[in-house]
N, C-alpha and C. Protein backbone atom coordinates (compact mmCIF):
# COMPACT_ATOMS: atom_id res chain seq x y z
N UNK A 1 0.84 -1.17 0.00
CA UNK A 1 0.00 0.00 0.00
C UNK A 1 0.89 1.24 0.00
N UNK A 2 0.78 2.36 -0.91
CA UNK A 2 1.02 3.40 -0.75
C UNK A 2 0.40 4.72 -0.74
N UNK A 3 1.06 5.67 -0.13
CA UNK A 3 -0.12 6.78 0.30
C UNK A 3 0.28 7.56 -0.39
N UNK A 4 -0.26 8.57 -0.78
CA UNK A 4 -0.17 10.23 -1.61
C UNK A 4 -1.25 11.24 -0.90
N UNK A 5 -0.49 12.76 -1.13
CA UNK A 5 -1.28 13.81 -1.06
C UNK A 5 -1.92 14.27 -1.63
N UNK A 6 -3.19 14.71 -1.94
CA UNK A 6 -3.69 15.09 -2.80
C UNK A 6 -4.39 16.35 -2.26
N UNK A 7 -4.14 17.82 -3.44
CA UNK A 7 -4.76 19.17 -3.19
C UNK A 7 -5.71 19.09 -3.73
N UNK A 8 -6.80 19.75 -2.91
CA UNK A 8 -7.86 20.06 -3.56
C UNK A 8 -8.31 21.37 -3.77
N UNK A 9 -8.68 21.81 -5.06
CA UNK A 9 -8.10 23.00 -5.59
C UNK A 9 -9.62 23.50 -5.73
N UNK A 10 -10.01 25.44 -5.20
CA UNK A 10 -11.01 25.45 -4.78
C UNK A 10 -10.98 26.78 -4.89
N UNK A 11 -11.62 27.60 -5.82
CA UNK A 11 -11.59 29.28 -5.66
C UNK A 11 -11.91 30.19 -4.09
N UNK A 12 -11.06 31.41 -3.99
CA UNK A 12 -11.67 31.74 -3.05
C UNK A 12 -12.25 32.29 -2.06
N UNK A 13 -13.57 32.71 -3.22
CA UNK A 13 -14.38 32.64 -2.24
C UNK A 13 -15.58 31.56 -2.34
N UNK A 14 -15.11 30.69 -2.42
CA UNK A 14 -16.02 29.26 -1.91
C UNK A 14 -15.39 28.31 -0.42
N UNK A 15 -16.07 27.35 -0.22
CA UNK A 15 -16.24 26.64 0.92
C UNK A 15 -16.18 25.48 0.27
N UNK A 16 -15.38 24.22 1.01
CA UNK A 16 -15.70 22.88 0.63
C UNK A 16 -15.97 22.04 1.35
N UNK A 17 -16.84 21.20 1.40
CA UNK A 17 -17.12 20.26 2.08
C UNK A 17 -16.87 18.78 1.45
N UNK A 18 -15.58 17.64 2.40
CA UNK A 18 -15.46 16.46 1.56
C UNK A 18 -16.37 15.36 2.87
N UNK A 19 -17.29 14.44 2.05
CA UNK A 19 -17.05 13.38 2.82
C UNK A 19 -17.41 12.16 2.05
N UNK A 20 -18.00 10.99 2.80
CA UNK A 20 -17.68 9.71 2.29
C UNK A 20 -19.65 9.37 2.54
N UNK A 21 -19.57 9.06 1.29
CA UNK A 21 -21.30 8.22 1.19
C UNK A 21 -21.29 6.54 0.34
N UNK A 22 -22.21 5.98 0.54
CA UNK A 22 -22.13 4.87 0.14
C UNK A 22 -23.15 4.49 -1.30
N UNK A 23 -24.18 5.19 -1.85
CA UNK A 23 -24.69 4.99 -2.67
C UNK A 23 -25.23 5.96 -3.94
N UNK A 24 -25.82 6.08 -5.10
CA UNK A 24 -25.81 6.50 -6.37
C UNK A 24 -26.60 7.53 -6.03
N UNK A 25 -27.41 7.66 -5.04
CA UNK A 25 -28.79 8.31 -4.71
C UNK A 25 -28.23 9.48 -4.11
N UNK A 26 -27.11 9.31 -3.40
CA UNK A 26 -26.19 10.88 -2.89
C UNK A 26 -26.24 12.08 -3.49
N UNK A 27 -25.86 11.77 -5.21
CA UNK A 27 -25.65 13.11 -5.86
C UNK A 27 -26.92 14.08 -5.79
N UNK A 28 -28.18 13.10 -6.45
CA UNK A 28 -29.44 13.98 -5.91
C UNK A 28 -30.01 14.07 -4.27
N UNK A 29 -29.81 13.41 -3.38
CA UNK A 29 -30.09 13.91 -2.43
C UNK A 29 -29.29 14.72 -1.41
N UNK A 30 -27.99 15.21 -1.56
CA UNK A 30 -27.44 16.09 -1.23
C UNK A 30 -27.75 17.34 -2.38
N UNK A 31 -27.59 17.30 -3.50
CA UNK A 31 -28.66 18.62 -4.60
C UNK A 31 -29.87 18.99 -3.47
N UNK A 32 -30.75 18.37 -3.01
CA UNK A 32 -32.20 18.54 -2.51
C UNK A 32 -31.09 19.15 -1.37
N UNK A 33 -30.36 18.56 -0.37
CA UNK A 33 -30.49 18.82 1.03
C UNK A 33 -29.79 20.53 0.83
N UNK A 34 -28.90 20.86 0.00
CA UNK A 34 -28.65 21.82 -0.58
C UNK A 34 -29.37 23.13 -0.70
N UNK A 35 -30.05 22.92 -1.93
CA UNK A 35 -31.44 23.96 -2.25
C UNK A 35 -32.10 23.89 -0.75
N UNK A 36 -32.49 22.93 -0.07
CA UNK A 36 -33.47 23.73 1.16
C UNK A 36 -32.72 23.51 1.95
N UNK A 37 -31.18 23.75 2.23
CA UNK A 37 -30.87 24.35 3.45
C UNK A 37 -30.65 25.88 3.58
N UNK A 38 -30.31 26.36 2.30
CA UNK A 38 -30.06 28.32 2.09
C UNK A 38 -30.41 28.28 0.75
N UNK A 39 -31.45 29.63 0.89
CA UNK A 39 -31.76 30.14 -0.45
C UNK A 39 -30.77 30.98 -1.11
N UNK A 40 -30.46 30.70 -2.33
CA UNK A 40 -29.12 31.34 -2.99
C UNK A 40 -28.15 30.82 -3.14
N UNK A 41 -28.01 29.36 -2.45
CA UNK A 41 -26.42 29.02 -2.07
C UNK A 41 -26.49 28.37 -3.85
N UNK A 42 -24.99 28.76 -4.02
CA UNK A 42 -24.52 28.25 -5.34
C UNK A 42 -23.46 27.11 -5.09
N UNK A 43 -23.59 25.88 -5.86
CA UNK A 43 -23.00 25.07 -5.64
C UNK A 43 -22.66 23.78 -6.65
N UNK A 44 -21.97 22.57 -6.47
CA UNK A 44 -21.25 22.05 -7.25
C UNK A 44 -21.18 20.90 -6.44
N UNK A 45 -21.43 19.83 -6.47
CA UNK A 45 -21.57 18.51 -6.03
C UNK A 45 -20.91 16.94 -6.72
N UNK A 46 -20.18 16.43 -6.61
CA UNK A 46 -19.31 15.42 -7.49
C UNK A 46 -19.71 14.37 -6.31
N UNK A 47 -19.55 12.89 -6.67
CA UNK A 47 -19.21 11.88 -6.06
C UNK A 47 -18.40 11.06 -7.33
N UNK A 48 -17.57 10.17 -6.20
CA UNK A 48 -16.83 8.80 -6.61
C UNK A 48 -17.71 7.98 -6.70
N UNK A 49 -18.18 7.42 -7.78
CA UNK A 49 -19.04 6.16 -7.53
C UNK A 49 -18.22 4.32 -7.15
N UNK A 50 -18.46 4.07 -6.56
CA UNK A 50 -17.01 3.05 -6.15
C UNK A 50 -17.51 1.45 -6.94
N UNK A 51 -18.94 1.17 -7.78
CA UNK A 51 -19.06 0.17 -8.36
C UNK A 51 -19.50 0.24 -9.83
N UNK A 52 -19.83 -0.68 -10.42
CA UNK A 52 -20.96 -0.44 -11.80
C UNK A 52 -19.75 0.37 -12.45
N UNK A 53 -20.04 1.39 -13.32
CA UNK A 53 -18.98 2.08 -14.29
C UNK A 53 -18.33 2.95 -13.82
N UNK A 54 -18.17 3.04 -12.23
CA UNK A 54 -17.09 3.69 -11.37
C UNK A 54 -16.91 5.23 -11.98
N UNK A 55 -17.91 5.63 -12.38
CA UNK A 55 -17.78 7.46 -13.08
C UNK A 55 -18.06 8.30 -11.60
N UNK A 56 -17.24 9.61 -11.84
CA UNK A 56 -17.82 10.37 -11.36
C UNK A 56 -19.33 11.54 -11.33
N UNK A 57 -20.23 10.95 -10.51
CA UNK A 57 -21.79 11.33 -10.72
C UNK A 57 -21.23 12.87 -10.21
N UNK A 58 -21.95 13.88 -10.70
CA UNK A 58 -22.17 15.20 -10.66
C UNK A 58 -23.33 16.21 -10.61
N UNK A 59 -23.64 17.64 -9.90
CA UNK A 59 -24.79 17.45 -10.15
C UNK A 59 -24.61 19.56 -9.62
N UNK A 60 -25.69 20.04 -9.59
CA UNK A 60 -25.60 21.52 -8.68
C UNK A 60 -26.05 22.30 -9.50
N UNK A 61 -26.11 23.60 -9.11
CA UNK A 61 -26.76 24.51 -9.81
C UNK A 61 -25.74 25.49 -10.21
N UNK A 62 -24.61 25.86 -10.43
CA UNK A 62 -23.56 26.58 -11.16
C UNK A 62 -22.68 25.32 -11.63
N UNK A 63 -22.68 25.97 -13.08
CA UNK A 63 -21.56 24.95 -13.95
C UNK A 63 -20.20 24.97 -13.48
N UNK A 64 -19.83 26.53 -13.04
CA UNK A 64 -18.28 26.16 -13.01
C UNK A 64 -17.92 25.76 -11.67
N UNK A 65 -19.00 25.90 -10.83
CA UNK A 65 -18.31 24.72 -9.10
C UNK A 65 -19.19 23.61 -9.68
N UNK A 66 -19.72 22.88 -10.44
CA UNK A 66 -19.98 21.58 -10.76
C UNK A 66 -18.88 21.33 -11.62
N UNK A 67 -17.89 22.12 -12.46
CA UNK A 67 -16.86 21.23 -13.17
C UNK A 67 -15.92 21.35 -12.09
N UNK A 68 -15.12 22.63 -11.02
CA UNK A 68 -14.11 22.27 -9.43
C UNK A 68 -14.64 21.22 -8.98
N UNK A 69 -16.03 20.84 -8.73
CA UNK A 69 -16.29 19.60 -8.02
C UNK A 69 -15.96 18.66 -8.47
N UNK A 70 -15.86 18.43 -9.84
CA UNK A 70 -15.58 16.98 -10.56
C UNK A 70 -14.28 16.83 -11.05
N UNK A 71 -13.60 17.70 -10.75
CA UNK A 71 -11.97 17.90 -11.28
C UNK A 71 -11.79 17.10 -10.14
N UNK A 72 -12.02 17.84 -8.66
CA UNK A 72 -11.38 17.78 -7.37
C UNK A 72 -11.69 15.79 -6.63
N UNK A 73 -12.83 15.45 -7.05
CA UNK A 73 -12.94 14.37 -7.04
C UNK A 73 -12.65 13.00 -8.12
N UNK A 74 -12.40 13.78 -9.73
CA UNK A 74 -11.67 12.67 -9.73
C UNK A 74 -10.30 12.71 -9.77
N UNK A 75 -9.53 13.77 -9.12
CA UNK A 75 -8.19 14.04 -8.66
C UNK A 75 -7.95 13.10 -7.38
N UNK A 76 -8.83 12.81 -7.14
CA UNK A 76 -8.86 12.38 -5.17
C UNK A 76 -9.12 10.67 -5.57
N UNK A 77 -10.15 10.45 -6.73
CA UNK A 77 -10.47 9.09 -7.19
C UNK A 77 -10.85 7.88 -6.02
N UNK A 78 -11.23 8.49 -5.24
CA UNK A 78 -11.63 7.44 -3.34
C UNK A 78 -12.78 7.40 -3.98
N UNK A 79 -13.38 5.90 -3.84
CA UNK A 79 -14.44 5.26 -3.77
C UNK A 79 -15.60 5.82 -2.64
N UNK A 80 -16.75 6.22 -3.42
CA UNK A 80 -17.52 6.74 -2.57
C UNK A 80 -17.64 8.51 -1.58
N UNK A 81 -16.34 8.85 -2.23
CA UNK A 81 -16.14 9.97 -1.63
C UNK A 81 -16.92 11.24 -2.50
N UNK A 82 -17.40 12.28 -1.81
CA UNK A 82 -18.00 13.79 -2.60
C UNK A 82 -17.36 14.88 -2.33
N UNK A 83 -17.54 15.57 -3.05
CA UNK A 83 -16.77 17.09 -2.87
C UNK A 83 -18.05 18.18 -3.21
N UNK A 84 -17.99 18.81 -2.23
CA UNK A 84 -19.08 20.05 -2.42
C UNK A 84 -18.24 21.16 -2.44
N UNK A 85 -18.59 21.90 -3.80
CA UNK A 85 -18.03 23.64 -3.72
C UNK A 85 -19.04 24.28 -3.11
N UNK A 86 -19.33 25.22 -2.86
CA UNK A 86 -19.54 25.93 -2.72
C UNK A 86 -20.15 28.04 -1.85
N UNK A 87 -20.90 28.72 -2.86
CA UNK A 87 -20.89 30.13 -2.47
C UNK A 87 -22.00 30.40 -2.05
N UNK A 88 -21.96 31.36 -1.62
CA UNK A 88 -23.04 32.32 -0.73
C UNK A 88 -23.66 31.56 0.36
N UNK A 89 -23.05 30.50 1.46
CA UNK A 89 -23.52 30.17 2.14
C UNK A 89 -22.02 29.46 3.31
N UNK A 90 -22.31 29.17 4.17
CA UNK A 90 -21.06 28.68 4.85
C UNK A 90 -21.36 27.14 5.20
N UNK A 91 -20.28 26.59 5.34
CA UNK A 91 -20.63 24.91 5.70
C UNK A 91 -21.49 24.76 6.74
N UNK A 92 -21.25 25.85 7.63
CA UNK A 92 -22.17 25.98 9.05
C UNK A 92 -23.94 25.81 9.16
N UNK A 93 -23.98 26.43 7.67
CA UNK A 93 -25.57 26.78 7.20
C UNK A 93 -26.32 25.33 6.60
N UNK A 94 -25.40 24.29 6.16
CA UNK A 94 -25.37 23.08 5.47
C UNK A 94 -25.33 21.74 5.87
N UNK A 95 -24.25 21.95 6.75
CA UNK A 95 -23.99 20.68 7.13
C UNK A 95 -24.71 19.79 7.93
N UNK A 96 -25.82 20.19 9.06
CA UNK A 96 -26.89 19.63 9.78
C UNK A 96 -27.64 18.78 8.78
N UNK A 97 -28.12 19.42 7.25
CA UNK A 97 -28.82 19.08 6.23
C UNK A 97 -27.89 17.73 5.64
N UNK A 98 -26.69 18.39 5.27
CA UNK A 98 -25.51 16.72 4.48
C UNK A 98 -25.90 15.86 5.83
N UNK A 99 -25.73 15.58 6.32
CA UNK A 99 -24.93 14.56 7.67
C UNK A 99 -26.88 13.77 8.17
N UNK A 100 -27.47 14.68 7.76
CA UNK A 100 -29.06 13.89 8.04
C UNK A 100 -29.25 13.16 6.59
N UNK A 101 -28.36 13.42 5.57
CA UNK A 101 -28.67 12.48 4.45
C UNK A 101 -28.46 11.09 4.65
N UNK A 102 -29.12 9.94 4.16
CA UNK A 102 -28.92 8.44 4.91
C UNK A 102 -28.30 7.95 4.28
N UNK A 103 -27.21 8.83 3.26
CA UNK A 103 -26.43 7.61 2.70
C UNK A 103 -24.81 8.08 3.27
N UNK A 104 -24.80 9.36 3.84
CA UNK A 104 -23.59 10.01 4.24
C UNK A 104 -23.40 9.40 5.37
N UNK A 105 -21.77 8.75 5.28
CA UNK A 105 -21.31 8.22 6.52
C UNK A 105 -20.10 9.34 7.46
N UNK A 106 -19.55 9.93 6.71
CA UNK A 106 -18.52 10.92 6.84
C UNK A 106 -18.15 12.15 6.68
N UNK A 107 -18.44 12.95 7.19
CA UNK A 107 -17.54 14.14 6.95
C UNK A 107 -16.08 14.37 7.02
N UNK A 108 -15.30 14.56 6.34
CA UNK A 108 -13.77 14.25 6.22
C UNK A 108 -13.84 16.16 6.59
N UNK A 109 -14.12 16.95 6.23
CA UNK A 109 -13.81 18.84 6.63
C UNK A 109 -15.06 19.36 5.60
N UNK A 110 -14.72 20.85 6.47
CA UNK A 110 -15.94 21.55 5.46
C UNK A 110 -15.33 22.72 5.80
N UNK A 111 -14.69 23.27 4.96
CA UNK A 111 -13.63 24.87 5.46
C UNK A 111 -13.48 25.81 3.96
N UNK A 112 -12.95 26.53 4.76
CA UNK A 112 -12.33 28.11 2.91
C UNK A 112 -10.77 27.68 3.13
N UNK A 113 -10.19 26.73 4.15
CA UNK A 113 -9.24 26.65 3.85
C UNK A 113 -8.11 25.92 3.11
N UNK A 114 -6.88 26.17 3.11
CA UNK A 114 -6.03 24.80 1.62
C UNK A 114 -6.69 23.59 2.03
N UNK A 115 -6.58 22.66 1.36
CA UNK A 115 -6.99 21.31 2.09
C UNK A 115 -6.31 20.30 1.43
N UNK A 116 -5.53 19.65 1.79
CA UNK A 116 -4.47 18.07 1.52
C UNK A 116 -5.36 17.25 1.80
N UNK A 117 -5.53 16.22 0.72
CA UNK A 117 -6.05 14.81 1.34
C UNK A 117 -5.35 13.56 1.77
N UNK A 118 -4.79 12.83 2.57
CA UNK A 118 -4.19 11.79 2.53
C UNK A 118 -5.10 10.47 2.01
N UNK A 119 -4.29 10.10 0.86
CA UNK A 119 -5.21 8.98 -0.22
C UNK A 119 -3.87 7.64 0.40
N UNK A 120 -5.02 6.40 0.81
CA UNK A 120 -4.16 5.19 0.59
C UNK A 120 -4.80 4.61 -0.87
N UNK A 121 -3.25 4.04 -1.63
CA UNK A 121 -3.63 3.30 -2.94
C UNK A 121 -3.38 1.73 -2.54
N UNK A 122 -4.23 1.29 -2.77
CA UNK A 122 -4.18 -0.20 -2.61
C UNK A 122 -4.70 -0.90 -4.10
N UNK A 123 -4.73 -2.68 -4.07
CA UNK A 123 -4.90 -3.21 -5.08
C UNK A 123 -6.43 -2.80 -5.70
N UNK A 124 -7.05 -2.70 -4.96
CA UNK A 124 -8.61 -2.77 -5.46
C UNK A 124 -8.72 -0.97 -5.31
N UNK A 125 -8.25 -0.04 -5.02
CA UNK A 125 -8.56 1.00 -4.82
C UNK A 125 -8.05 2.20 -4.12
N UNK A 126 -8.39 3.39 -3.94
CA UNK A 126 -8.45 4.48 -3.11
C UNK A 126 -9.08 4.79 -2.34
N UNK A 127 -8.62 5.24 -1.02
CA UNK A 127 -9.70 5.48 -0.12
C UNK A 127 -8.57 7.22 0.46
N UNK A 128 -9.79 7.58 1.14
CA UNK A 128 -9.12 9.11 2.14
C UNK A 128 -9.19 8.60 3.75
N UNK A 129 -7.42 8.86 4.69
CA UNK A 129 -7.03 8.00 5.60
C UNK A 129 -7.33 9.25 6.53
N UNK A 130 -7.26 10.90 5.85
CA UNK A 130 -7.10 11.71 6.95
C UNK A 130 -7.25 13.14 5.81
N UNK A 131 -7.44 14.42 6.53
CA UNK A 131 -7.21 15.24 5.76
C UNK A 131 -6.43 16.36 6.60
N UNK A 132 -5.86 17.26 5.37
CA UNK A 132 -4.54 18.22 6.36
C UNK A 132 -5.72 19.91 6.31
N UNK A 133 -6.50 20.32 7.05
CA UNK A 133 -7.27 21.26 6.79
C UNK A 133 -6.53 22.95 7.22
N UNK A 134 -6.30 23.64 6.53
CA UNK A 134 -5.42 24.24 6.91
C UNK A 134 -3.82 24.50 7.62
N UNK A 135 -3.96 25.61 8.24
CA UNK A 135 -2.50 26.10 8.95
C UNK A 135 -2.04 25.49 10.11
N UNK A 136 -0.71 24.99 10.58
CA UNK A 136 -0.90 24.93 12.12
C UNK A 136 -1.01 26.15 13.15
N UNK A 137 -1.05 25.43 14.04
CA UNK A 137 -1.53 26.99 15.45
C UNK A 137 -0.33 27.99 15.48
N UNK A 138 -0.77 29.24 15.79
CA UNK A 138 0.90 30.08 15.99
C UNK A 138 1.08 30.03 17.44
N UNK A 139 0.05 29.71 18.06
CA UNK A 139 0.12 29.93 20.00
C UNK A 139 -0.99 29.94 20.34
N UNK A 140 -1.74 29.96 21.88
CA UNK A 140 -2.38 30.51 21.77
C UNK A 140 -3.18 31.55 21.90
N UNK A 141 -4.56 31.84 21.98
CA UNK A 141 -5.33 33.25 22.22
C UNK A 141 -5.16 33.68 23.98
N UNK A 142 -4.91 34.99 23.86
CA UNK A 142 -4.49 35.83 24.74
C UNK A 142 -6.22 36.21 25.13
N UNK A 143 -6.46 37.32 25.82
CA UNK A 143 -7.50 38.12 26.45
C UNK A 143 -7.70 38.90 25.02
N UNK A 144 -7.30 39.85 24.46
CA UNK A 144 -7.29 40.59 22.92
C UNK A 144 -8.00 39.99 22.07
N UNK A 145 -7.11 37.96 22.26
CA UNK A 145 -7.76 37.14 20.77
C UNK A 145 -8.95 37.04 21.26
N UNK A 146 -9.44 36.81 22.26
CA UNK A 146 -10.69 35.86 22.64
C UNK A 146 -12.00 37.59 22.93
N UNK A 147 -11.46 38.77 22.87
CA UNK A 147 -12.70 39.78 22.59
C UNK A 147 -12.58 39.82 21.42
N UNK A 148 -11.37 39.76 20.19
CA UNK A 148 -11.43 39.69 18.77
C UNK A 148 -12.67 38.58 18.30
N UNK A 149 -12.61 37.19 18.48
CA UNK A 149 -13.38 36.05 18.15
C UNK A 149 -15.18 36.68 18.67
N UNK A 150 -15.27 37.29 19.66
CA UNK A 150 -16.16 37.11 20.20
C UNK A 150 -16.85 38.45 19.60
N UNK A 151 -16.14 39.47 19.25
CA UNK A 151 -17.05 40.41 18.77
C UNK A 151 -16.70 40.08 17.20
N UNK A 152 -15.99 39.30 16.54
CA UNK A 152 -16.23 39.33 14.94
C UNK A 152 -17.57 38.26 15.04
N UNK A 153 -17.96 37.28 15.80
CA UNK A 153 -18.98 36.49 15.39
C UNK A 153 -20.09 37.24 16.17
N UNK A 154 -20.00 38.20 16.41
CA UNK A 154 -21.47 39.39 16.15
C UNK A 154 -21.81 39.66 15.29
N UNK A 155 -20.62 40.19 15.14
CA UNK A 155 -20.58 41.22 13.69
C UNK A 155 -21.23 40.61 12.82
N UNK A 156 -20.67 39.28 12.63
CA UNK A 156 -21.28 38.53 11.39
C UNK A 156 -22.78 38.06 11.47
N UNK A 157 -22.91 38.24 12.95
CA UNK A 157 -24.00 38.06 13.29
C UNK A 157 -24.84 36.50 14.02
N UNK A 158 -23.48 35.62 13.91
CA UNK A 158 -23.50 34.48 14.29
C UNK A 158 -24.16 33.92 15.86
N UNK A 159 -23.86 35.16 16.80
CA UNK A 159 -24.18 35.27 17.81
C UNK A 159 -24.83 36.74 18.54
N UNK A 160 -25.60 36.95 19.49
CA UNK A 160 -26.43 37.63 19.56
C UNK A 160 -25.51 39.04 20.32
């Protein structure tokens, strides 16, 4: 068995979300969980299909994060795995909706940031062992960082 890194390459101002599902029915029912979790969100949806003609299924409502989605997954080529682009919404707004889908077993990250995948290659396949989601820590938050955090997620409105 050997392992590789793999980037997943992602404009940005989008968001990605990778994880691991087990059946054909994913591509449209993450599309659905999508549209009614935020109105507006633009997006791009790929899976690995891991049996039958092993293509990557695709699906979303903007063409060009439905072709990042399908680059980025079959760059990654893991059986069963999806890649979601996308804008105008944050993973935060989404992800309750992916993770209640019944075929999603995994969330591997859902960030704006770089993202490395660690792929094992084996005889029958690819799978994702771990992912590298961003920066490491510089230290940590002082009294300064922790009124910074606490009044930017006002601002944004995240909190009251």
């Amino acid at each position: 068995m050997n392992f590789e890194s793999v980037k997943l390459n992602f404009p940005e101002d989008t968001n990605i979300i990778l994880g691991q599902s087990h059946f054909i029915k994913t591509i449209e029912d993450i599309y659905e969980a999508m549209v009614n979790a935020v109105p507006g969100v633009k997006f791009g949806v790929a899976f690995c299909e891991a049996s039958g003609k092993c293509l990557v299924r695709y699906d979303g409502n903007d063409d060009e994060l439905m072709k990042i989605a399908s680059e980025n997954a079959m760059n990654l080529s893991c059986g069963h795995s999806f890649v979601i682009i996308m804008k105008n919404a944050f993973p935060i707004n989404v992800l309750g909706r992916i993770k209640d889908v019944p075929e999603v077993c995994n969330i591997f990250c859902a960030t704006a940031n770089p993202v490395e995948v660690i792929v094992a290659v084996s005889e029958i396949g690819r799978g994702i062992m771990g992912v590298t989601d961003g920066f490491k820590p510089k230290g940590i938050e002082g009294e300064e960082d922790k009124k910074w955090r606490k009044d930017f997620l006002r601002m944004i409105k995240y909190k009251l």
